[in-house]
N, C-alpha and C. Protein backbone atom coordinates (compact mmCIF):
# COMPACT_ATOMS: atom_id res chain seq x y z
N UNK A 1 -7.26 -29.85 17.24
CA UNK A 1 -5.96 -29.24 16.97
C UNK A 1 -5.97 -28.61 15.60
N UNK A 2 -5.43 -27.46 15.80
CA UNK A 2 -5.35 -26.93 14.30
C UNK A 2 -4.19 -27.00 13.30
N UNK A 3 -4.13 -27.36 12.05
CA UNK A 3 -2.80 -27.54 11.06
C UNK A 3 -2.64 -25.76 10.93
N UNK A 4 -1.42 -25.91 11.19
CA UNK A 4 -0.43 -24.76 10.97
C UNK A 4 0.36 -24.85 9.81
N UNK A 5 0.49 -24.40 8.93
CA UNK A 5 1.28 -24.57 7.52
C UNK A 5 2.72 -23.50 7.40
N UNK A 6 3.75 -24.27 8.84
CA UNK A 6 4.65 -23.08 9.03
C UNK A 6 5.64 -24.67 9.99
N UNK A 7 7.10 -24.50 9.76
CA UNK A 7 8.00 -25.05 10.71
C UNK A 7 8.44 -24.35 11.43
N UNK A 8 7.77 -23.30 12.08
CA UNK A 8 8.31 -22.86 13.38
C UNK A 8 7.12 -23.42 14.27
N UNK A 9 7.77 -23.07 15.79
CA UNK A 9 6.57 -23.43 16.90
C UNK A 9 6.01 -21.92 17.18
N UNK A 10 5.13 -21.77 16.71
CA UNK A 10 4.23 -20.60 17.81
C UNK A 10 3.80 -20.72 18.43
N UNK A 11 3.41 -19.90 19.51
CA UNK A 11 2.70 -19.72 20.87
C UNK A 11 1.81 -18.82 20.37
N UNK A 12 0.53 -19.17 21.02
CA UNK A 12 -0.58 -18.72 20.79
C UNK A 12 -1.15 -18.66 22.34
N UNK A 13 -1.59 -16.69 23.15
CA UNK A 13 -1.49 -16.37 24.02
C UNK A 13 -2.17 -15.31 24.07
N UNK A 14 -2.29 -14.40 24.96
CA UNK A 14 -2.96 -13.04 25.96
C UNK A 14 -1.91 -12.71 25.21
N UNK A 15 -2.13 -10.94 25.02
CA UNK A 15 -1.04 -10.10 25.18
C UNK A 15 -1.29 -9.80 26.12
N UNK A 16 0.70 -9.32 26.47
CA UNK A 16 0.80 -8.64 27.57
C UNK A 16 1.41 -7.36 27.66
N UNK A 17 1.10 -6.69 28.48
CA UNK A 17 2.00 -5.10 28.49
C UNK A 17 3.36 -5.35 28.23
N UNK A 18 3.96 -6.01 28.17
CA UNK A 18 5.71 -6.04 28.07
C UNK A 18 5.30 -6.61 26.60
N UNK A 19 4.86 -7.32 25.87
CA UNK A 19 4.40 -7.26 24.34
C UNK A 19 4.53 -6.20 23.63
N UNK A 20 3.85 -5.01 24.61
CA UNK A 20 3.66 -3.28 23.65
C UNK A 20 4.49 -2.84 22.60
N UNK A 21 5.94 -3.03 23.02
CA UNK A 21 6.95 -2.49 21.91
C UNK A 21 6.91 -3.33 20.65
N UNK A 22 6.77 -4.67 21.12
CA UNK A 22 6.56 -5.98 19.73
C UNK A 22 5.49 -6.11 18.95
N UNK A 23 4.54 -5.31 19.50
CA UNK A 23 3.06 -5.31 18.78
C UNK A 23 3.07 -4.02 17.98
N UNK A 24 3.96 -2.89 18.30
CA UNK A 24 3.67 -1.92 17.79
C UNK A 24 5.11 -2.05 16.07
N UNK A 25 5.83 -3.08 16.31
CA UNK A 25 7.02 -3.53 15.37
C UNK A 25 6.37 -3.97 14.25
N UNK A 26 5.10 -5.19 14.98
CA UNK A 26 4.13 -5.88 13.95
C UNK A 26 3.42 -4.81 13.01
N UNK A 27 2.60 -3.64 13.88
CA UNK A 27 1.43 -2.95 13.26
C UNK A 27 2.36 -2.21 12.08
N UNK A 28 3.77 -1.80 12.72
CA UNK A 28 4.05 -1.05 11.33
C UNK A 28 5.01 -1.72 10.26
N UNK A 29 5.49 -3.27 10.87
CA UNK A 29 5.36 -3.64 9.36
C UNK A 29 4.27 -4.31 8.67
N UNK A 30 2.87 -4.20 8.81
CA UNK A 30 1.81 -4.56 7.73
C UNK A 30 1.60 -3.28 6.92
N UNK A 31 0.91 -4.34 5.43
CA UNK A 31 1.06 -3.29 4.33
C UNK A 31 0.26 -2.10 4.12
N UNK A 32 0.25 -1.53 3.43
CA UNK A 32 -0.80 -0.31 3.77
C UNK A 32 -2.40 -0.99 3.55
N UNK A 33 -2.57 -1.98 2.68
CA UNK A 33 -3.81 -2.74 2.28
C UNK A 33 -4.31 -2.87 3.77
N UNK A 34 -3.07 -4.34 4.44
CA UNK A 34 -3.67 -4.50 5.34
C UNK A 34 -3.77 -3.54 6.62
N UNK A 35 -3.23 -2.88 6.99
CA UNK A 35 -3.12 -1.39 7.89
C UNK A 35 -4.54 -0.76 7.64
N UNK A 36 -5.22 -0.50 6.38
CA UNK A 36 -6.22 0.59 6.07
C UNK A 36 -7.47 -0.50 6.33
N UNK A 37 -7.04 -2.04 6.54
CA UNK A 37 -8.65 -2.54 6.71
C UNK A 37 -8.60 -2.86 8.51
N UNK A 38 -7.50 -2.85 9.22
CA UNK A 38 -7.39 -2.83 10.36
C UNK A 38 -7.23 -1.74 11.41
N UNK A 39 -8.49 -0.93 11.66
CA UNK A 39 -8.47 0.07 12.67
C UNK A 39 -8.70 0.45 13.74
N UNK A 40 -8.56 -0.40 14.79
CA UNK A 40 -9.38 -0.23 16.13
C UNK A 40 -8.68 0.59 17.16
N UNK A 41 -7.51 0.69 16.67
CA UNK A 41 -6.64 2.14 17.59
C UNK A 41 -5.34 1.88 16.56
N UNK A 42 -4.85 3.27 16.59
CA UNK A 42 -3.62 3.87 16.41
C UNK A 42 -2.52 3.42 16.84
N UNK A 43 -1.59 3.40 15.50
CA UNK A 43 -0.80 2.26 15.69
C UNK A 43 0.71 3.46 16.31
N UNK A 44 0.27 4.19 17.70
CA UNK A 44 1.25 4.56 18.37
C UNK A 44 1.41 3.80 19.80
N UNK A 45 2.57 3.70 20.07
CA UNK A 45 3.12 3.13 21.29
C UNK A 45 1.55 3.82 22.85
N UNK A 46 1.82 4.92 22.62
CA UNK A 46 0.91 6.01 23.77
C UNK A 46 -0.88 5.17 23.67
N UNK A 47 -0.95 5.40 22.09
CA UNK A 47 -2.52 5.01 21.94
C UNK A 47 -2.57 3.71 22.59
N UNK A 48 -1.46 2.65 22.40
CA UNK A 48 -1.85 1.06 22.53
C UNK A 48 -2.12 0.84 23.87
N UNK A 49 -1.35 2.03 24.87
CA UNK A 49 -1.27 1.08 26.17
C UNK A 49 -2.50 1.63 26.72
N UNK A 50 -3.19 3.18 26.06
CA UNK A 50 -4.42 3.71 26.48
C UNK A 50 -5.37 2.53 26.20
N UNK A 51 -5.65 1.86 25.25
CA UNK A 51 -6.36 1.19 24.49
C UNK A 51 -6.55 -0.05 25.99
N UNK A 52 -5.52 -0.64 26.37
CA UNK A 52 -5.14 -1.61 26.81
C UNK A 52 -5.52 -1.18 28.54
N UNK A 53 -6.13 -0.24 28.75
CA UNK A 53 -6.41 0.21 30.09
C UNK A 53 -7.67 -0.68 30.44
N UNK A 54 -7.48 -0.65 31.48
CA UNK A 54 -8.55 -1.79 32.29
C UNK A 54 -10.03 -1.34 31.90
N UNK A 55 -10.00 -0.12 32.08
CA UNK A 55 -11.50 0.56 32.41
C UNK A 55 -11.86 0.42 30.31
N UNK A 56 -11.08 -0.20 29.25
CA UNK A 56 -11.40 -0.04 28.08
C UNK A 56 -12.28 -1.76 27.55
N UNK A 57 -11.94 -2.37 28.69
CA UNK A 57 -12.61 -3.73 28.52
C UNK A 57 -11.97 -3.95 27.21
N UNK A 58 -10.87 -4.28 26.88
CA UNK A 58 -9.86 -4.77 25.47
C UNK A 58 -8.83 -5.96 25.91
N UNK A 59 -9.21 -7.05 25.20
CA UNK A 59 -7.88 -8.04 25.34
C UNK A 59 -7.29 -8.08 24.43
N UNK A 60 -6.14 -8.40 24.30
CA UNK A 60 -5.79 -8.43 23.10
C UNK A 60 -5.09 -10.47 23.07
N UNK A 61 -5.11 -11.10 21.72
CA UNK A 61 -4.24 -12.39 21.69
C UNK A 61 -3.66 -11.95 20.68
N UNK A 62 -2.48 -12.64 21.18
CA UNK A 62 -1.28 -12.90 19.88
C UNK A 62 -0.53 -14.06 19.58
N UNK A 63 -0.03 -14.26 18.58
CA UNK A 63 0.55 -15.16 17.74
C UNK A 63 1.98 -15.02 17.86
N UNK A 64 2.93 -15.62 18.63
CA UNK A 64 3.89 -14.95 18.27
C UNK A 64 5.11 -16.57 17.91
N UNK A 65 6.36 -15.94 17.08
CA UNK A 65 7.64 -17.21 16.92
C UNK A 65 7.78 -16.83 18.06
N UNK A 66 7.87 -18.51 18.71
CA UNK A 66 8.38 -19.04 20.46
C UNK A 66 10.22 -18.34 19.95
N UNK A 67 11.16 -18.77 18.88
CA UNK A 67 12.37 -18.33 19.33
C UNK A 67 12.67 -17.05 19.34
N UNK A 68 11.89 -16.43 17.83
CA UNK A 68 12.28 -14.65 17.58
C UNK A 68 11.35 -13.72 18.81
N UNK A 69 9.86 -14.14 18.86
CA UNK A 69 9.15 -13.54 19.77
C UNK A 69 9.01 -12.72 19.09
N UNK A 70 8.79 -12.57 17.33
CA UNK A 70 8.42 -11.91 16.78
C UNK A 70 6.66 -11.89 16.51
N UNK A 71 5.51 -11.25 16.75
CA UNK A 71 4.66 -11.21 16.74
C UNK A 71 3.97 -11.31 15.43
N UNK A 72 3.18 -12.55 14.98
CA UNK A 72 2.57 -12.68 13.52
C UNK A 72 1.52 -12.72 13.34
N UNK A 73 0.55 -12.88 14.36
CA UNK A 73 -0.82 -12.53 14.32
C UNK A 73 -1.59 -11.46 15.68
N UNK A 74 -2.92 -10.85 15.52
CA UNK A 74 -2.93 -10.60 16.78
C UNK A 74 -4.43 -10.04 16.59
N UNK A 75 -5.14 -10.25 18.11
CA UNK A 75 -6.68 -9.92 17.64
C UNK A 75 -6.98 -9.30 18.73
N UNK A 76 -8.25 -8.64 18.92
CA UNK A 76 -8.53 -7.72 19.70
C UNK A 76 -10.25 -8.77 20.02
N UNK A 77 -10.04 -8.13 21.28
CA UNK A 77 -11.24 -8.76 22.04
C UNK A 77 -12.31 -7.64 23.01
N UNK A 78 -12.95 -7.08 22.47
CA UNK A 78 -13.92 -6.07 23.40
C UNK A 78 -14.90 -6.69 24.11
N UNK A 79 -15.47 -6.57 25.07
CA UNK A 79 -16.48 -6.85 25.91
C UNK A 79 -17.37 -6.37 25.62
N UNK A 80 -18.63 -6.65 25.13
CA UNK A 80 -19.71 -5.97 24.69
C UNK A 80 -19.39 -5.25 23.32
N UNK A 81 -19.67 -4.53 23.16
CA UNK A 81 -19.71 -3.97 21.44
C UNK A 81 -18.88 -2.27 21.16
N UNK A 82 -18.71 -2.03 20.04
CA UNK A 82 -18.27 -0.98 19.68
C UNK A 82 -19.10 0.29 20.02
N UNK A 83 -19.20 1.15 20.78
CA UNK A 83 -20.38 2.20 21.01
C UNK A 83 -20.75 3.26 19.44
N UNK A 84 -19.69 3.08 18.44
CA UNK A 84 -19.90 4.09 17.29
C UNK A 84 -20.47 3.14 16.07
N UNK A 85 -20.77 0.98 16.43
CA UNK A 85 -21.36 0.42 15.38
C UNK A 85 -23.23 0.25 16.68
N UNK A 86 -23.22 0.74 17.63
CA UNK A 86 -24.39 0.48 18.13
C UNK A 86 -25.93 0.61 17.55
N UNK A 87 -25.80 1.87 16.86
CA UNK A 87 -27.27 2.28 16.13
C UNK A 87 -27.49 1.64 15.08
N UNK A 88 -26.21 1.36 14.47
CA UNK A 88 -26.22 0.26 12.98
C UNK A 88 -26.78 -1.11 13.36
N UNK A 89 -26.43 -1.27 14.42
CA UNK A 89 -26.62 -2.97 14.81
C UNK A 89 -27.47 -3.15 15.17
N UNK A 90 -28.15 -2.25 15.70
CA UNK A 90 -29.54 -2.28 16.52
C UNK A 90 -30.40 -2.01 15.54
N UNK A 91 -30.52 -1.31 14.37
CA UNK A 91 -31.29 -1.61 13.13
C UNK A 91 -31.25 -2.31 12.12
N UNK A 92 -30.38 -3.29 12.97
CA UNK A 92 -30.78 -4.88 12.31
C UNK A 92 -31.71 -6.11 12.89
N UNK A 93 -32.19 -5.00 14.39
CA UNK A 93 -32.83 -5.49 15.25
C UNK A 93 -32.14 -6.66 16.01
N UNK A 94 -30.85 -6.55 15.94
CA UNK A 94 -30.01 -7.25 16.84
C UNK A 94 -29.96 -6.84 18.63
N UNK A 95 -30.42 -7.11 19.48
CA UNK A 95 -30.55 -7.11 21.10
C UNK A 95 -28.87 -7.36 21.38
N UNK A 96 -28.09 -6.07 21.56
CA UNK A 96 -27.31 -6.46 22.03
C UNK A 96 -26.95 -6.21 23.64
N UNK A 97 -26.24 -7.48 23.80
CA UNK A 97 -26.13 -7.92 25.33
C UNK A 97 -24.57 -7.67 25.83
N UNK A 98 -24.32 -6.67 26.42
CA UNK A 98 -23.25 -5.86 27.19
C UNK A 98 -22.47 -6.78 27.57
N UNK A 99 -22.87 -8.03 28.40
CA UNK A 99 -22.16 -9.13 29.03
C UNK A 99 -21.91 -10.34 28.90
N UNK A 100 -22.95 -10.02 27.47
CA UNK A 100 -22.28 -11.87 26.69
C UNK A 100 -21.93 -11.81 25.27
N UNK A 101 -22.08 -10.45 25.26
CA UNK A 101 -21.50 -10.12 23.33
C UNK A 101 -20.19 -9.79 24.07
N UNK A 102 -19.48 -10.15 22.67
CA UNK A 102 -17.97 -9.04 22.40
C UNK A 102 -17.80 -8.98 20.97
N UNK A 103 -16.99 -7.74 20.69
CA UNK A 103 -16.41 -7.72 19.35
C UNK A 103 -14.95 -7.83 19.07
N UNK A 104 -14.72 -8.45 17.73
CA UNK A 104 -13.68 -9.07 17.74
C UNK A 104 -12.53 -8.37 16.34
N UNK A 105 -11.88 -8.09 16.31
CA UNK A 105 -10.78 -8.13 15.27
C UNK A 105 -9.62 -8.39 15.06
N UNK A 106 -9.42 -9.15 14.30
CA UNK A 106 -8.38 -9.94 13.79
C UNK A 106 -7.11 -9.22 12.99
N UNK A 107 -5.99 -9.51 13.11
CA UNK A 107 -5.15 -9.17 11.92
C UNK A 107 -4.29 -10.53 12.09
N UNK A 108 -3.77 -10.35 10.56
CA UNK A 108 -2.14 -11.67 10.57
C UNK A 108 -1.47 -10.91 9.61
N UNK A 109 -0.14 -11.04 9.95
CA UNK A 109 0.91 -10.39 9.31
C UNK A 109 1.10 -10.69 7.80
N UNK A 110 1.02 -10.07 7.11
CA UNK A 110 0.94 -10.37 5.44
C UNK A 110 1.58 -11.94 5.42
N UNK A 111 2.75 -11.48 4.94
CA UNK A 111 4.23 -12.87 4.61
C UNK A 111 3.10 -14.04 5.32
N UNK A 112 2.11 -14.22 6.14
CA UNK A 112 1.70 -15.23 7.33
C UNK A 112 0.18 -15.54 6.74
N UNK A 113 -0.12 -14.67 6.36
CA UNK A 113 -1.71 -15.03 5.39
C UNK A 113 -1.72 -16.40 5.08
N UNK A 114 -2.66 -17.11 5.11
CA UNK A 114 -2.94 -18.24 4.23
C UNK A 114 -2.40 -19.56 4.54
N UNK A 115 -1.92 -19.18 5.94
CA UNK A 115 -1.16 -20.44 6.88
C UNK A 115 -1.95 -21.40 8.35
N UNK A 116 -2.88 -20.63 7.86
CA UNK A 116 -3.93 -21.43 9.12
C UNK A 116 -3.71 -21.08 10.26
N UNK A 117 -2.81 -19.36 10.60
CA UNK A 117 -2.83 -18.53 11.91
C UNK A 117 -3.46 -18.31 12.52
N UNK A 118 -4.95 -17.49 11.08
CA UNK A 118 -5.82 -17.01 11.55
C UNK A 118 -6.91 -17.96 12.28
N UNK A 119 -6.81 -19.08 12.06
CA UNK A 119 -8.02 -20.21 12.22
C UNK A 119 -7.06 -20.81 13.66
N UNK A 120 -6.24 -20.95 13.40
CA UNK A 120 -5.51 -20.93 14.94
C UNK A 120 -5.53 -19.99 16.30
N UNK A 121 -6.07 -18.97 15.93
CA UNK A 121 -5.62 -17.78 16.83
C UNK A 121 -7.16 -17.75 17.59
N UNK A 122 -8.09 -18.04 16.50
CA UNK A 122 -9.79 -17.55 16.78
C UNK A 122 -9.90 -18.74 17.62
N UNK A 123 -9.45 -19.84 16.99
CA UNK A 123 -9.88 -20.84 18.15
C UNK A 123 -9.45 -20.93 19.69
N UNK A 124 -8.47 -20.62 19.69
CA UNK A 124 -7.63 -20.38 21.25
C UNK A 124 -8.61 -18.94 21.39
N UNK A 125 -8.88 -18.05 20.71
CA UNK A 125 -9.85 -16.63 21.43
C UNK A 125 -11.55 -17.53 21.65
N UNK A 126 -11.81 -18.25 21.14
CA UNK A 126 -13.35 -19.06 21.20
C UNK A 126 -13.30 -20.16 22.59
N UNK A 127 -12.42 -20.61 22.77
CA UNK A 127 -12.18 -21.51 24.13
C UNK A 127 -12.20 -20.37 25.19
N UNK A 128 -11.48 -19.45 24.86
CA UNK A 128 -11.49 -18.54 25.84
C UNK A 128 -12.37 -17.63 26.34
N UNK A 129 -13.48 -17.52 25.32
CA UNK A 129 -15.03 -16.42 25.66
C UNK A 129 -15.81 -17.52 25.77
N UNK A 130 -15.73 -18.80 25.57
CA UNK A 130 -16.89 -19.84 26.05
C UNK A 130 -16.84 -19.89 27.77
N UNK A 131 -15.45 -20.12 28.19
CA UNK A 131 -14.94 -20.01 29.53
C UNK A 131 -15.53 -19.05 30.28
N UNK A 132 -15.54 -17.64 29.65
CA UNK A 132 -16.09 -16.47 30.12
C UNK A 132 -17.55 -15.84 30.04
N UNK A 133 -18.25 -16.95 29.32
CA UNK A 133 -19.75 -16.92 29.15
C UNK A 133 -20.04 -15.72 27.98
N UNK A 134 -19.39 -15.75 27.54
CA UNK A 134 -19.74 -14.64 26.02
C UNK A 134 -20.03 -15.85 25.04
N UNK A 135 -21.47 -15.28 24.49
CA UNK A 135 -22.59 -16.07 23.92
C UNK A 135 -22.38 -15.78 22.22
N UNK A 136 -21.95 -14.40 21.92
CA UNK A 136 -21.91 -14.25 20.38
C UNK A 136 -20.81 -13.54 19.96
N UNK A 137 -20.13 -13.42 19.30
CA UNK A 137 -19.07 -12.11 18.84
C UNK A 137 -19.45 -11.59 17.08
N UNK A 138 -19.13 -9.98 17.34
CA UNK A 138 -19.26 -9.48 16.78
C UNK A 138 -18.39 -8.89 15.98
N UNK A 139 -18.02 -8.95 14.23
CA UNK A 139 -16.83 -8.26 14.38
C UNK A 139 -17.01 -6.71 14.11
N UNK A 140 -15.60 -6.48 14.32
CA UNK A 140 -15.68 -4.65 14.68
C UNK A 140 -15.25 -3.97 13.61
N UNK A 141 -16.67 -3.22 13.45
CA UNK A 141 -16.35 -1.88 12.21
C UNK A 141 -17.20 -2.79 11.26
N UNK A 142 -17.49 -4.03 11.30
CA UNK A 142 -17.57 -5.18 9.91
C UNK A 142 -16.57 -5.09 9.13
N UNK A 143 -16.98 -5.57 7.93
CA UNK A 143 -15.55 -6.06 7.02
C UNK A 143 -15.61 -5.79 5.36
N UNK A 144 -15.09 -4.97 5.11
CA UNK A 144 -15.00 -4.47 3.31
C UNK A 144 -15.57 -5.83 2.87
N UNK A 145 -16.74 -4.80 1.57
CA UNK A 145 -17.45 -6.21 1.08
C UNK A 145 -16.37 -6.67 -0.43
N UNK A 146 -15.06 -6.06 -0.11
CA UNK A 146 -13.85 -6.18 -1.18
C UNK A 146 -12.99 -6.50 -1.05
N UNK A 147 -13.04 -6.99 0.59
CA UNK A 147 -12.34 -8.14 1.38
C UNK A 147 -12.48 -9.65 1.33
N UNK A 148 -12.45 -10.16 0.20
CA UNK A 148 -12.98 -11.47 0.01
C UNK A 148 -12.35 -12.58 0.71
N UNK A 149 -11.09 -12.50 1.38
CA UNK A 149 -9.72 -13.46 1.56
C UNK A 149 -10.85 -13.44 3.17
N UNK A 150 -10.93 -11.86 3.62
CA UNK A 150 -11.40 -11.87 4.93
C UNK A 150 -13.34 -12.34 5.25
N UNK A 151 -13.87 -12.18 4.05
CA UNK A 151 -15.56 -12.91 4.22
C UNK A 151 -15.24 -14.55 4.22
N UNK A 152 -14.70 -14.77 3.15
CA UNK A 152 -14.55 -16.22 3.70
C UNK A 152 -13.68 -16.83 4.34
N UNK A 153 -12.46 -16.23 5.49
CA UNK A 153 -12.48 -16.80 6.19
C UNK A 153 -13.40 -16.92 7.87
N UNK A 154 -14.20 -15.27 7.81
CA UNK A 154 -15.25 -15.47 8.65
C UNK A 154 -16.63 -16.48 8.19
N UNK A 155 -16.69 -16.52 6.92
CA UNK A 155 -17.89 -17.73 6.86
C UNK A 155 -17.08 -18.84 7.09
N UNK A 156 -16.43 -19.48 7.03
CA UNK A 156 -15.15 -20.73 7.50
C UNK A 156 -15.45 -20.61 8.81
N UNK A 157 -15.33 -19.92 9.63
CA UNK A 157 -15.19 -19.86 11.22
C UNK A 157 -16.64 -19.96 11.79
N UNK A 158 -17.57 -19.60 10.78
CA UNK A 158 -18.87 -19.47 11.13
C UNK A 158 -20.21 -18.36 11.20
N UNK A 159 -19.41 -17.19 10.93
CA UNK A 159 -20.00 -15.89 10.88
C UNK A 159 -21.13 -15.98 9.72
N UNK A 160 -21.92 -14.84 9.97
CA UNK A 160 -23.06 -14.96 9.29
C UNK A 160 -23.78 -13.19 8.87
N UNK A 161 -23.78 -13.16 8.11
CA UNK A 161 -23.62 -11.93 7.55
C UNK A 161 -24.92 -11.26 7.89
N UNK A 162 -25.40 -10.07 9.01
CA UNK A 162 -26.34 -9.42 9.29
C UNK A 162 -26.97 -8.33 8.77
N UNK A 163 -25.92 -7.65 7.68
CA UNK A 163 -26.60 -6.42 7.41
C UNK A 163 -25.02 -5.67 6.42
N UNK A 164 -25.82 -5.17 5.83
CA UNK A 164 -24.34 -4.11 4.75
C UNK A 164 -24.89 -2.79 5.02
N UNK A 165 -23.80 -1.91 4.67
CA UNK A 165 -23.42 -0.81 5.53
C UNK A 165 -22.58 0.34 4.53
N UNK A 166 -22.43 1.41 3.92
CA UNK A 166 -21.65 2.06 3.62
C UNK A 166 -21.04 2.82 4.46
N UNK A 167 -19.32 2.86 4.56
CA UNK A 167 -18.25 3.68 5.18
C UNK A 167 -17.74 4.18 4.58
N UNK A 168 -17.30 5.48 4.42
CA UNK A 168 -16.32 6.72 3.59
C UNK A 168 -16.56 6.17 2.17
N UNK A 169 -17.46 6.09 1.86
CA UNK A 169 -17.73 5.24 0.07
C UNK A 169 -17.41 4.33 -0.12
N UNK A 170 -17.18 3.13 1.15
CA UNK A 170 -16.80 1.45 0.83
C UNK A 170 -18.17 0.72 1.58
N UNK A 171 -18.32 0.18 0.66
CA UNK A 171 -19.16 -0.87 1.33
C UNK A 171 -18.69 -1.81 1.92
N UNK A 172 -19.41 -2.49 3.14
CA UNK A 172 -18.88 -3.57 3.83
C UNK A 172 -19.93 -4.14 4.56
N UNK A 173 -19.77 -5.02 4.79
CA UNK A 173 -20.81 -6.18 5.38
C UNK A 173 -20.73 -6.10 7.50
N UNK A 174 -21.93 -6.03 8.29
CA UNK A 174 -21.59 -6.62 9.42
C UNK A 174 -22.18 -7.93 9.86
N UNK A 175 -21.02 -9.02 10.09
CA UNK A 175 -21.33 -10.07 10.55
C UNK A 175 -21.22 -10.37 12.29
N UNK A 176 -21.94 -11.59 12.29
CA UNK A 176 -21.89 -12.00 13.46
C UNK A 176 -21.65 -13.83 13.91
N UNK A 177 -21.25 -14.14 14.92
CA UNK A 177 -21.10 -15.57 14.95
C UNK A 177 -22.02 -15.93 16.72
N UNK A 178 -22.22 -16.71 16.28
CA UNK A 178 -23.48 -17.17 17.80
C UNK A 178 -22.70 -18.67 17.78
N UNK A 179 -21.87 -18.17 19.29
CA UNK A 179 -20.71 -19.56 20.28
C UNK A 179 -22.13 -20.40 20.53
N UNK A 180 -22.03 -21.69 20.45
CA UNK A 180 -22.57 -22.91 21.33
C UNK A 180 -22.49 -23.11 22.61
């Protein structure tokens, strides 16, 4: 069980298409900090539900208050890997496997940082790709090496740092975590 450092009850769950309007409430109130390190689609109503199409292999979990149903965390789940981090990853001599990798990204709502969401949220997403026979996750895009709040809470969870990388003149690290 994980300590939550919050007196509300959250539910920790799948998103679902009737979520869409509440997820897109969340994306635009995070701050621009956190907005510019979280990019895996466009934070428009149109992009999310494209994103969310069957044929895109994307789950999404979320965090949400059981009374407001206000949404405070939320992560993205791909099946297999990012096709635009493939050549990077593969010259780390990483074998990646279509049907037992996925990549993963995380966000938690600022005000919610530092409450044991995020360590809550991964674990309910880790029960859930063990179930589904996904062997390693990957995270997506990797992670600013100026993201320190976010390296150690992926070394906390278990990740293990494969290779650094320059993007638009930021450096950043790609890690990986190998499930039991």
């Amino acid at each position: 069980m994980s300590e939550v450092n919050t007196n509300k009850t959250m539910i920790v769950r799948q998103l679902e298409s009737t979520d869409f309007d509440n997820l897109l409430f969340y994306l635009e109130k995070l701050s621009f900090a956190t907005r510019s390190r979280f990019a895996p689609h466009a934070f428009y109503l149109p992009t999310i539900k494209l994103f969310y199409a069957t044929e895109n292999r994307n789950t999404g979990f979320i965090i949400d208050d059981s009374y407001s149903k206000e949404i405070v965390a939320y992560a993205i789940i791909k099946l297999g890997y990012v096709p635009k981090d493939k050549l990077r990853l593969e010259a780390y001599q990483l074998q990646l496997q279509p049907t037992t990798d996925c990549t993963f990204a995380p966000s938690v709502a600022d005000a919610w940082q530092g409450k044991g969401l995020g360590k809550l949220l991964f674990d309910f997403i880790k029960n859930d790709l063990r179930c589904t026979g996904i062997k390693r996750v990957i995270l997506w895009g990797g992670v600013q090496a100026s993201n320190e709040k976010a390296i150690n809470y992926y070394s906390k969870q278990g990740f293990r740092t494969i290779g650094k990388f320059v993007n638009k003149g930021i450096d950043n690290f790609d890690m990986i975590l190998e499930l039991e």
